[in-house]
C-alpha atoms as a PDB file:
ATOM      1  CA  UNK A   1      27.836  -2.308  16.075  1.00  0.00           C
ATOM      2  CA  UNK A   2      26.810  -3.812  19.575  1.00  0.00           C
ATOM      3  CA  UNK A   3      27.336  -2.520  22.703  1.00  0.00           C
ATOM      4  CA  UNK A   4      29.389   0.865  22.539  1.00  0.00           C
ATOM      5  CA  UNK A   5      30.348   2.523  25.855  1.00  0.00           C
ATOM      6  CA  UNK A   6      29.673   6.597  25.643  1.00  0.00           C
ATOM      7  CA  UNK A   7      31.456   9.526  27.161  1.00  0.00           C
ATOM      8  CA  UNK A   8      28.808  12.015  28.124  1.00  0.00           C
ATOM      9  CA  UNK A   9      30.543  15.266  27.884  1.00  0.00           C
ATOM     10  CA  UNK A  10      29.200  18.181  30.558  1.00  0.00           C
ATOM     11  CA  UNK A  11      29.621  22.080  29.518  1.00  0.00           C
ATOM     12  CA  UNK A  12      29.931  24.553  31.989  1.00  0.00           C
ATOM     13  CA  UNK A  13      27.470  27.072  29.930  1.00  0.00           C
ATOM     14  CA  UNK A  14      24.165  25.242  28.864  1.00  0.00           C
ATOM     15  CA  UNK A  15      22.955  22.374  26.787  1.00  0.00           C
ATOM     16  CA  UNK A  16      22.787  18.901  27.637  1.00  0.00           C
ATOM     17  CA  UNK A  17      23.677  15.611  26.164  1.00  0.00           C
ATOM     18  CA  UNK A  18      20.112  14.298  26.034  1.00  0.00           C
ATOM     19  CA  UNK A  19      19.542  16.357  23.465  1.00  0.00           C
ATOM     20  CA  UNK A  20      22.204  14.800  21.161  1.00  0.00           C
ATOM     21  CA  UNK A  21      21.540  11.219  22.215  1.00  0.00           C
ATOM     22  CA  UNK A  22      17.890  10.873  22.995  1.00  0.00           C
ATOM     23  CA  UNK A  23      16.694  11.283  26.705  1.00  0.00           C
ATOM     24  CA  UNK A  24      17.318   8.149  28.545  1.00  0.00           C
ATOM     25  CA  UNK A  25      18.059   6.635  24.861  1.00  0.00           C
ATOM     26  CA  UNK A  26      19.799   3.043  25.138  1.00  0.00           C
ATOM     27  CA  UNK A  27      18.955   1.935  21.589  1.00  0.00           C
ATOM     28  CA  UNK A  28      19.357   3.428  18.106  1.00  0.00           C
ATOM     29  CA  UNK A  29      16.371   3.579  15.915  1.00  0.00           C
ATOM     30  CA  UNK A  30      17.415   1.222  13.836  1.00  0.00           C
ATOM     31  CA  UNK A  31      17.601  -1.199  16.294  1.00  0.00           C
ATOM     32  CA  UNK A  32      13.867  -0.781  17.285  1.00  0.00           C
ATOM     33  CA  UNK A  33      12.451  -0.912  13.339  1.00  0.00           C
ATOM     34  CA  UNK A  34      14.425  -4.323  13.659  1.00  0.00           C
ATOM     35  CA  UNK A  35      12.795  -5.568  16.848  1.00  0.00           C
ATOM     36  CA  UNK A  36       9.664  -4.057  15.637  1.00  0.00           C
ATOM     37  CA  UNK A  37       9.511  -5.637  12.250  1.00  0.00           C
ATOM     38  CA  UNK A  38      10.748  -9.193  13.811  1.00  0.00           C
ATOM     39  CA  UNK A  39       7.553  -9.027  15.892  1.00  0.00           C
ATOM     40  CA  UNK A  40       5.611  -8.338  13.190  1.00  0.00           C
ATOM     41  CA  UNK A  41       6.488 -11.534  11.080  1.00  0.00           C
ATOM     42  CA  UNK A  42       6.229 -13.902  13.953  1.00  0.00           C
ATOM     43  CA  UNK A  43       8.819 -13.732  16.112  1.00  0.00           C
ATOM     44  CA  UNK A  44       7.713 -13.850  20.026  1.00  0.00           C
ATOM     45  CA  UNK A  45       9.066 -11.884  22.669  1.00  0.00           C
ATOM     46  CA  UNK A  46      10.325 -14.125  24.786  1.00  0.00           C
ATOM     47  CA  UNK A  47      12.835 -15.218  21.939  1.00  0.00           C
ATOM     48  CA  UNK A  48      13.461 -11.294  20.447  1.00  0.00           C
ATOM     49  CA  UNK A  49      16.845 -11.812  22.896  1.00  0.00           C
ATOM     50  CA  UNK A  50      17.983 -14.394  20.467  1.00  0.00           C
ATOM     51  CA  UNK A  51      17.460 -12.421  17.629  1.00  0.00           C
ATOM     52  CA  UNK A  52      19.306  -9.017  19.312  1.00  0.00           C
ATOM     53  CA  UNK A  53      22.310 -11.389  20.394  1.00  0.00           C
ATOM     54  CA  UNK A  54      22.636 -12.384  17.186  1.00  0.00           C
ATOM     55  CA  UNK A  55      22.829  -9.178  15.553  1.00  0.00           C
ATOM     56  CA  UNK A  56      24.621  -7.549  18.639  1.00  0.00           C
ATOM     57  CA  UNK A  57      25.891  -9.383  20.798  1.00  0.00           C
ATOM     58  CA  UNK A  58      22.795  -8.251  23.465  1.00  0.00           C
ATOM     59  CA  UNK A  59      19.956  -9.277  24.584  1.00  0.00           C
ATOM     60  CA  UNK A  60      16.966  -7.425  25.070  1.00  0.00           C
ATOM     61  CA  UNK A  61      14.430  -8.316  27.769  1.00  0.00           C
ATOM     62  CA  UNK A  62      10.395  -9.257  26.563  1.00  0.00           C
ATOM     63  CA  UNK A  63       9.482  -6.164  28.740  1.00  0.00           C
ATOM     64  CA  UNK A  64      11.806  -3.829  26.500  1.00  0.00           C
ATOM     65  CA  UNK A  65      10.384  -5.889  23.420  1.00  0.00           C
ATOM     66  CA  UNK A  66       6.775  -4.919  24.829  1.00  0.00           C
ATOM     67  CA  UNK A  67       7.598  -0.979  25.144  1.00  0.00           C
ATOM     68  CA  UNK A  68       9.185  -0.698  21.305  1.00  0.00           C
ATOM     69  CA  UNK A  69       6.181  -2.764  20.170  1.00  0.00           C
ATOM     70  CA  UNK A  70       4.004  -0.396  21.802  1.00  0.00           C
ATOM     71  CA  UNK A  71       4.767   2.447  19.635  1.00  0.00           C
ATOM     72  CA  UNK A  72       4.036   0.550  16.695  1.00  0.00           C
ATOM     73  CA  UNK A  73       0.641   0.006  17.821  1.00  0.00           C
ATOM     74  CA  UNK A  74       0.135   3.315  19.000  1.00  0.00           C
ATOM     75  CA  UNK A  75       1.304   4.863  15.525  1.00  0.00           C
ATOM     76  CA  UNK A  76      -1.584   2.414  13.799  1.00  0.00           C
ATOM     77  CA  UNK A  77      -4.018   3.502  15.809  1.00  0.00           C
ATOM     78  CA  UNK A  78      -2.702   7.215  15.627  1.00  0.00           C
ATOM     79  CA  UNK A  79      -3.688   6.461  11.323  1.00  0.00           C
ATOM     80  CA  UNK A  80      -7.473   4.509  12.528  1.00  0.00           C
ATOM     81  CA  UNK A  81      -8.946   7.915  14.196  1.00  0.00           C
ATOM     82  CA  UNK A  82      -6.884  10.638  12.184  1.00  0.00           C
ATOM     83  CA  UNK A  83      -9.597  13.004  11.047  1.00  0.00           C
ATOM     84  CA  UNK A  84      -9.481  13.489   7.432  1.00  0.00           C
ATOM     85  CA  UNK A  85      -9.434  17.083   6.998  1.00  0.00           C
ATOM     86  CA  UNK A  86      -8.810  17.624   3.128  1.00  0.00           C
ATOM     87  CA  UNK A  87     -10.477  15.856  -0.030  1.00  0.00           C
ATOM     88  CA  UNK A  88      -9.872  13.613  -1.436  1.00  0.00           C
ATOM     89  CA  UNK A  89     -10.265  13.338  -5.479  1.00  0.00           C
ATOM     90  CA  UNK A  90      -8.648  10.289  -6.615  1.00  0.00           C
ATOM     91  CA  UNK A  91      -8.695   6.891  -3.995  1.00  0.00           C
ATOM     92  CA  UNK A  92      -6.684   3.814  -4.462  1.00  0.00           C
ATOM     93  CA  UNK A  93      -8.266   0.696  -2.644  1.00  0.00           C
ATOM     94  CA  UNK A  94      -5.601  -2.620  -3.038  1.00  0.00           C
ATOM     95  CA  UNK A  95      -5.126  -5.508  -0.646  1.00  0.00           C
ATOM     96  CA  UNK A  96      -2.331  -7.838  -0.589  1.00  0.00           C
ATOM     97  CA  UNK A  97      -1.867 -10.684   1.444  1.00  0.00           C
ATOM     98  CA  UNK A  98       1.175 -11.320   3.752  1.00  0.00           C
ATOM     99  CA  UNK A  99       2.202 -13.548   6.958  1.00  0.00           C
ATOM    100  CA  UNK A 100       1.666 -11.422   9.885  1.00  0.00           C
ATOM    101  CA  UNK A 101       0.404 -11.381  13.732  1.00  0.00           C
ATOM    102  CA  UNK A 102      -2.777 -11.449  13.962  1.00  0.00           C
ATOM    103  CA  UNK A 103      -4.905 -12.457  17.441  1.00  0.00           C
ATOM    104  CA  UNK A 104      -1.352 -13.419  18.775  1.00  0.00           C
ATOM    105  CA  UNK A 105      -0.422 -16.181  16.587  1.00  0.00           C
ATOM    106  CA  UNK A 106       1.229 -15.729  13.023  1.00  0.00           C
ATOM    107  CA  UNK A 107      -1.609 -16.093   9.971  1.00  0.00           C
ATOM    108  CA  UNK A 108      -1.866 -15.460   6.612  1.00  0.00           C
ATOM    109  CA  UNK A 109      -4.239 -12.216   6.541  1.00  0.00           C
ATOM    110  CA  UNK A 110      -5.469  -9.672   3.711  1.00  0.00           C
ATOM    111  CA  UNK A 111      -4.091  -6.136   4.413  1.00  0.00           C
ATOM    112  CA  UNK A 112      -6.807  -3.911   2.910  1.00  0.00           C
ATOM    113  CA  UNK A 113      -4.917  -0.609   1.775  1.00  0.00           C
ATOM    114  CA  UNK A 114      -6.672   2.945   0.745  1.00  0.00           C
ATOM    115  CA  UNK A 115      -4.478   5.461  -0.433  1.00  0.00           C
ATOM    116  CA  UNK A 116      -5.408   8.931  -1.521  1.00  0.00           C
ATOM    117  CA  UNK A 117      -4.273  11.736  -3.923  1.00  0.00           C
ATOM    118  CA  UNK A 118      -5.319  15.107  -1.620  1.00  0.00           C
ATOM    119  CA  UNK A 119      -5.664  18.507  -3.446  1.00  0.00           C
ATOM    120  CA  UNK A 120      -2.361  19.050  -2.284  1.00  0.00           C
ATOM    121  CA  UNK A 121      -1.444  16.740  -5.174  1.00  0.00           C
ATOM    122  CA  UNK A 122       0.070  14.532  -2.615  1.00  0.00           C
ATOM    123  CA  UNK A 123      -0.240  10.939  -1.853  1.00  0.00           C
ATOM    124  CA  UNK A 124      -1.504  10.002   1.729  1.00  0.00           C
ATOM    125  CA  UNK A 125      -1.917   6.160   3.378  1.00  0.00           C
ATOM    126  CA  UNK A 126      -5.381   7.000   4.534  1.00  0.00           C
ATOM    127  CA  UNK A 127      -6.447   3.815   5.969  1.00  0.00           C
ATOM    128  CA  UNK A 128      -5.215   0.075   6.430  1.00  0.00           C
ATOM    129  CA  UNK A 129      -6.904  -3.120   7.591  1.00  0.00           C
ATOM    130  CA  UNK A 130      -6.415  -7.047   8.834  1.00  0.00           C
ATOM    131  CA  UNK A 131      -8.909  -9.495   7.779  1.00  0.00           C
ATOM    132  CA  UNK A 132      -9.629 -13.149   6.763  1.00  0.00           C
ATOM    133  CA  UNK A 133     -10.028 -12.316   3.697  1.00  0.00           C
ATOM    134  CA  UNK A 134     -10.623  -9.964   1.248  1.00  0.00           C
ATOM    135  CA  UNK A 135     -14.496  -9.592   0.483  1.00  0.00           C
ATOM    136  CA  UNK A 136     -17.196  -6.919   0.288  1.00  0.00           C
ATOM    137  CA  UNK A 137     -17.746  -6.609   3.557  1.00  0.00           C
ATOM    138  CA  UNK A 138     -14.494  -5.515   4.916  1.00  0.00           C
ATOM    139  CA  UNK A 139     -13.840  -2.859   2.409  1.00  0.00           C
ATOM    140  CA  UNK A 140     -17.412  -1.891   2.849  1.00  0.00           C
ATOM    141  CA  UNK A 141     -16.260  -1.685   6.867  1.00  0.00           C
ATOM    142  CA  UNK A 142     -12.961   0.078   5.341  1.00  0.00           C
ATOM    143  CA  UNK A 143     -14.614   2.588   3.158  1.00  0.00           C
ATOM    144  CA  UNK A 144     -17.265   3.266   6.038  1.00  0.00           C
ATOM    145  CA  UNK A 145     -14.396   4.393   8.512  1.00  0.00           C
ATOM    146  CA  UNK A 146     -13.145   6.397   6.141  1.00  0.00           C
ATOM    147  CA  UNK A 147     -16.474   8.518   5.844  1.00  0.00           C
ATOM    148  CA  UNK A 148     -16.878   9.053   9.454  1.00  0.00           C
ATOM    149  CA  UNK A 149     -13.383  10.273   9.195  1.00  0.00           C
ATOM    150  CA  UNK A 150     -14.435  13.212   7.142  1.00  0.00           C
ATOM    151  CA  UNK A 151     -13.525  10.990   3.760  1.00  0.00           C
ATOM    152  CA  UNK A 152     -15.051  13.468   0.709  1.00  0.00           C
ATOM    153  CA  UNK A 153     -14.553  14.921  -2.536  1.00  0.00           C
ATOM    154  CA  UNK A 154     -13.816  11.634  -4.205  1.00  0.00           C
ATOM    155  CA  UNK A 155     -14.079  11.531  -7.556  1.00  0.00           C
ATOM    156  CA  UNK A 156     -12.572   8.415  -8.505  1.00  0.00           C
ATOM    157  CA  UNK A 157     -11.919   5.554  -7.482  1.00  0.00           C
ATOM    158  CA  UNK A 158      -8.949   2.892  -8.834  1.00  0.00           C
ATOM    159  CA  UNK A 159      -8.608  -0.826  -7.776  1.00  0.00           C
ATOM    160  CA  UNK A 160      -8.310  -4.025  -9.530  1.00  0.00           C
ATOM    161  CA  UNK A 161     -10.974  -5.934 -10.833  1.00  0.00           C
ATOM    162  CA  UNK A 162     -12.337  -7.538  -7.395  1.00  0.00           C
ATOM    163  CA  UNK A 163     -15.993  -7.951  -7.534  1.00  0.00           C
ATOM    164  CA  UNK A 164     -16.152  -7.274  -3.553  1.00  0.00           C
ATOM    165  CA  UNK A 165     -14.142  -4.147  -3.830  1.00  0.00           C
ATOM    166  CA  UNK A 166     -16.425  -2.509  -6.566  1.00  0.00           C
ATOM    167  CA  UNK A 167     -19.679  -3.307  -5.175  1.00  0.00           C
ATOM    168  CA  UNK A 168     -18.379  -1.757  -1.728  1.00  0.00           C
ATOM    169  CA  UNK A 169     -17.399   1.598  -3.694  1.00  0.00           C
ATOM    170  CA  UNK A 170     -20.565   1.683  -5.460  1.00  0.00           C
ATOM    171  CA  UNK A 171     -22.560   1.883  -2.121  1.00  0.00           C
ATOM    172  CA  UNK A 172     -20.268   3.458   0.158  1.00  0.00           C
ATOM    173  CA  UNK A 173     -19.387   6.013  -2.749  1.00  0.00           C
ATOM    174  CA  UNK A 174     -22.140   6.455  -5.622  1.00  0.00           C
ATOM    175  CA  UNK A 175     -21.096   9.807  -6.514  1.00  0.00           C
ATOM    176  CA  UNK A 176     -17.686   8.335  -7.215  1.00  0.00           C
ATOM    177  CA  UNK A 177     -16.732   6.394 -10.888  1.00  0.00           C
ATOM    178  CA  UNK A 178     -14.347   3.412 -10.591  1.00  0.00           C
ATOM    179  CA  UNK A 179     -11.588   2.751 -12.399  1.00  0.00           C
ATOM    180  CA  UNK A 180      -9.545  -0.194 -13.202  1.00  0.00           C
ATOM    181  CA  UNK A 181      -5.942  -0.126 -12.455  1.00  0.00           C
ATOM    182  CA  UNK A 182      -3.702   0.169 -15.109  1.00  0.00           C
ATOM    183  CA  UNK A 183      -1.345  -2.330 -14.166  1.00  0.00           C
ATOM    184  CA  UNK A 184      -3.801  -5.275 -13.647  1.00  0.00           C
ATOM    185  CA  UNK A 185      -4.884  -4.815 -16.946  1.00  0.00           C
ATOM    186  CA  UNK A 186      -1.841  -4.729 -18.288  1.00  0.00           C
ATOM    187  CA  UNK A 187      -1.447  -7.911 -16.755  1.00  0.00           C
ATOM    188  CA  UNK A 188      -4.406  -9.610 -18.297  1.00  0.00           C
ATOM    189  CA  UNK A 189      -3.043  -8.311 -21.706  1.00  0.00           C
ATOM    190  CA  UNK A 190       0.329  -9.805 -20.790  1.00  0.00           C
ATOM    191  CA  UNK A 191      -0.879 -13.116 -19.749  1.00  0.00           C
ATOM    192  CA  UNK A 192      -2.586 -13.852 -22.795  1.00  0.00           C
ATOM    193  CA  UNK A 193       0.384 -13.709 -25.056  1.00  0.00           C
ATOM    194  CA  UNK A 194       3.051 -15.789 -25.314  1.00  0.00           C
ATOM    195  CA  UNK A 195       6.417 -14.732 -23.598  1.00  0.00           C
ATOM    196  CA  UNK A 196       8.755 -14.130 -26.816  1.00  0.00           C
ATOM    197  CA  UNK A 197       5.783 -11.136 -27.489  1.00  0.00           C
ATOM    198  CA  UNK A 198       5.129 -10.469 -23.712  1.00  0.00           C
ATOM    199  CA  UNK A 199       8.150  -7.791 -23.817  1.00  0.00           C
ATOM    200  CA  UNK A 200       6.767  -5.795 -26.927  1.00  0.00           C
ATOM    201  CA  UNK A 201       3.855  -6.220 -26.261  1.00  0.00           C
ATOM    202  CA  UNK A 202       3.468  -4.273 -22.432  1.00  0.00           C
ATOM    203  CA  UNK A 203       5.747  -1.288 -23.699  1.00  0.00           C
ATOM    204  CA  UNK A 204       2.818  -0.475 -26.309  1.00  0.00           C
ATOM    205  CA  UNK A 205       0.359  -1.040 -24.050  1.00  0.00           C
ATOM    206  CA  UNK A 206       1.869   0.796 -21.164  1.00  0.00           C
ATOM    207  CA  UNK A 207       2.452   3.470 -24.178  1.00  0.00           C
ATOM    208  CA  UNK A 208      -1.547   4.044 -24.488  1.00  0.00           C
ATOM    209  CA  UNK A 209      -1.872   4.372 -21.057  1.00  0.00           C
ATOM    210  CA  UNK A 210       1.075   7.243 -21.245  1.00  0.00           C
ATOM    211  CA  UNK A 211      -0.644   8.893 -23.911  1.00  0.00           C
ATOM    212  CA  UNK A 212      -0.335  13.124 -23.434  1.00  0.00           C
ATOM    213  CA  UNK A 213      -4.487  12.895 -24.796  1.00  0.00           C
ATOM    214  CA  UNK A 214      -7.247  11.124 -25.576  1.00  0.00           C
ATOM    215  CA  UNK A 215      -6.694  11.202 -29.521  1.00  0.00           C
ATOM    216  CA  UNK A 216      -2.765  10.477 -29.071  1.00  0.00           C
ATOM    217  CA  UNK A 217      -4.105   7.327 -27.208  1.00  0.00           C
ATOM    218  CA  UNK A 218      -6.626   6.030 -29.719  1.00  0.00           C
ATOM    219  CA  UNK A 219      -3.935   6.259 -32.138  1.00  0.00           C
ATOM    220  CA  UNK A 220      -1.439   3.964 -30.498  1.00  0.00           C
ATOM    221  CA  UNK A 221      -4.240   1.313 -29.685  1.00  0.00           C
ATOM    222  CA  UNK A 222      -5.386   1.749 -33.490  1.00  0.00           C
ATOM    223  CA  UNK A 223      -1.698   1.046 -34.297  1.00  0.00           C
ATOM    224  CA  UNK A 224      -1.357  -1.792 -32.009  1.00  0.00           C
ATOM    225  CA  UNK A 225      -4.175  -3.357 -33.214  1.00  0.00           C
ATOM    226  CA  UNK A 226      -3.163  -2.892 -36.701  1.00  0.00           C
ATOM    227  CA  UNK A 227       0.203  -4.137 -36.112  1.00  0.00           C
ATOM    228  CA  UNK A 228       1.601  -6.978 -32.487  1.00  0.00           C
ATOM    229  CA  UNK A 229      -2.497  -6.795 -32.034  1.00  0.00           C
ATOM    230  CA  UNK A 230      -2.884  -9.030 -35.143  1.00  0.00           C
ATOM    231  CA  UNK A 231      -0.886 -11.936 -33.906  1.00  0.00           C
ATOM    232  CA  UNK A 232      -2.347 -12.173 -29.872  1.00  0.00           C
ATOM    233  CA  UNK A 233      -6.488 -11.478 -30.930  1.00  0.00           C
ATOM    234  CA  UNK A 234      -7.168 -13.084 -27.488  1.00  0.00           C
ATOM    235  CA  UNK A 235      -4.478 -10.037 -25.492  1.00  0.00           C
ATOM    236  CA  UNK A 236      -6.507  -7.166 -27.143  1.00  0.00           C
ATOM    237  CA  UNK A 237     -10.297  -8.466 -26.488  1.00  0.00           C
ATOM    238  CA  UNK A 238      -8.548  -7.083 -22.700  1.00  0.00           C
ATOM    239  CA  UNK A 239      -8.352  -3.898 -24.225  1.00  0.00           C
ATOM    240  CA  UNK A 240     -11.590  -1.469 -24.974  1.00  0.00           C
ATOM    241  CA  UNK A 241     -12.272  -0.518 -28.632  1.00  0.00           C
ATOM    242  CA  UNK A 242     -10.231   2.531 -30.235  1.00  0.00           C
ATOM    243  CA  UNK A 243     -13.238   4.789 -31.160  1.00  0.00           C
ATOM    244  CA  UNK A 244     -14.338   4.824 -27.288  1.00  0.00           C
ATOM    245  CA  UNK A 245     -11.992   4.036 -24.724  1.00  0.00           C
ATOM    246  CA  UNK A 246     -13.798   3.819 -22.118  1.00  0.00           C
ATOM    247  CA  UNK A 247     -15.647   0.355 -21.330  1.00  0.00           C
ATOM    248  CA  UNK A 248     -16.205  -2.115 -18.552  1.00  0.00           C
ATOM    249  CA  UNK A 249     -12.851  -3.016 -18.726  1.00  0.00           C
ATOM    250  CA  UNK A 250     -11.194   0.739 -17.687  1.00  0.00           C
ATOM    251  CA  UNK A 251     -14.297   2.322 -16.025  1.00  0.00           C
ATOM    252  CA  UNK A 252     -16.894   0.288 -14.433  1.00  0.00           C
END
């Protein structure tokens, strides 16, 4: 809405308008996720003003830019040292790569992210990283933090199928099994069939996954085998054999 001249009411009794607005607030929230998330992806703070006059109308000087950025870097740190103070059963470990600053100048980094499932039966972010690259070594360095954190209780461990990523869980966590993700491997079903059977073919897979036990799952991979299994051989070699279910492809 731009610039927006207030009336600051008084009362004669108590209360004060600071506690409506914000102390010393000049800027909604909004506003600052903007000029946070702009700095983020690249954009410097000597030219945020451009960006603010274009939405507003206003500029907004590279000191201001400086203090709302500040926060930002305050709340990641704030997630770095929180002590872990519950377990931890179940761990997710992804990374995905994305443009953002990095050493002052915009690169293409991996953002290493470990999520956990507490006893609360909540999800928590519990940790996330900037690196070169995604390799052993940095989510070794990952997983490591999260020990001296207080990280335990973990019982198992789901990521994708990165080399790196399991040999790092199998020495910072040997108690822990590892799992492969469900969606990945749907994936590597999916991209061996052709795309008029790609449809049909991930709602009964997904479906096994879904399964309410471990019989009611062997069942539906029997019957996909039997059945969409018999025209994409190459899909289902992806998939572990009914009597089992449980191979190097699900838990490794």
């Amino acid at each position: 809405m731009g610039h927006l001249e207030v009336a600051v009411p008084r009362t004669r009794a108590s209360g004060a308008a600071g506690a409506v607005l914000g102390r010393y607030k000049r800027r909604s929230e909004e506003l600052d996720e903007a000029i946070t998330s702009a700095y983020v992806q690249g954009v410097s703070t000597r030219k945020m003003g451009r960006v603010t006059r274009a939405l507003m109308g206003e500029d907004v000087s590279r000191s201001t830019v400086s203090r709302v950025t500040k926060s930002l870097e305050e709340k990641v740190e704030a997630l770095r040292t929180q002590p872990l103070t519950q377990a931890f059963p179940y761990v997710y470990l992804d990374a995905t790569f994305l443009d953002a600053r990095w050493a002052r100048t915009v690169q293409n980094v991996s953002a290493l992210v470990a999520y956990g499932v507490g006893e609360d039966g909540h999800r928590h972010l519990l940790a996330i990283t900037l690196g070169g690259s995604e390799s052993m070594d940095s989510w070794l360095e990952l997983l490591r933090q999260l020990l001296e954190r207080g990280l335990t209780g973990v019982r198992l461990v789901i990521a994708d199928g990165h080399a790196g990523l399991a040999a790092a869980a199998r020495q910072a966590l040997p108690e822990a099994q590892l799992q492969r993700r469900t969606v990945h491997l749907t994936r590597n079903v999916l991209a061996k069939a052709p795309w008029r059977l790609r449809g049909r073919l991930g709602k009964q897979t997904s479906a096994i996954f879904e399964a309410p036990s471990l019989q009611d799952a062997r069942k539906r991979l029997e019957a996909l085998q039997e059945g969409l299994g018999r025209q994409v051989p190459e899909a289902l070699e992806c998939l572990p054999p009914a009597p089992g279910l449980r191979c190097r492809h699900l838990l490794l």
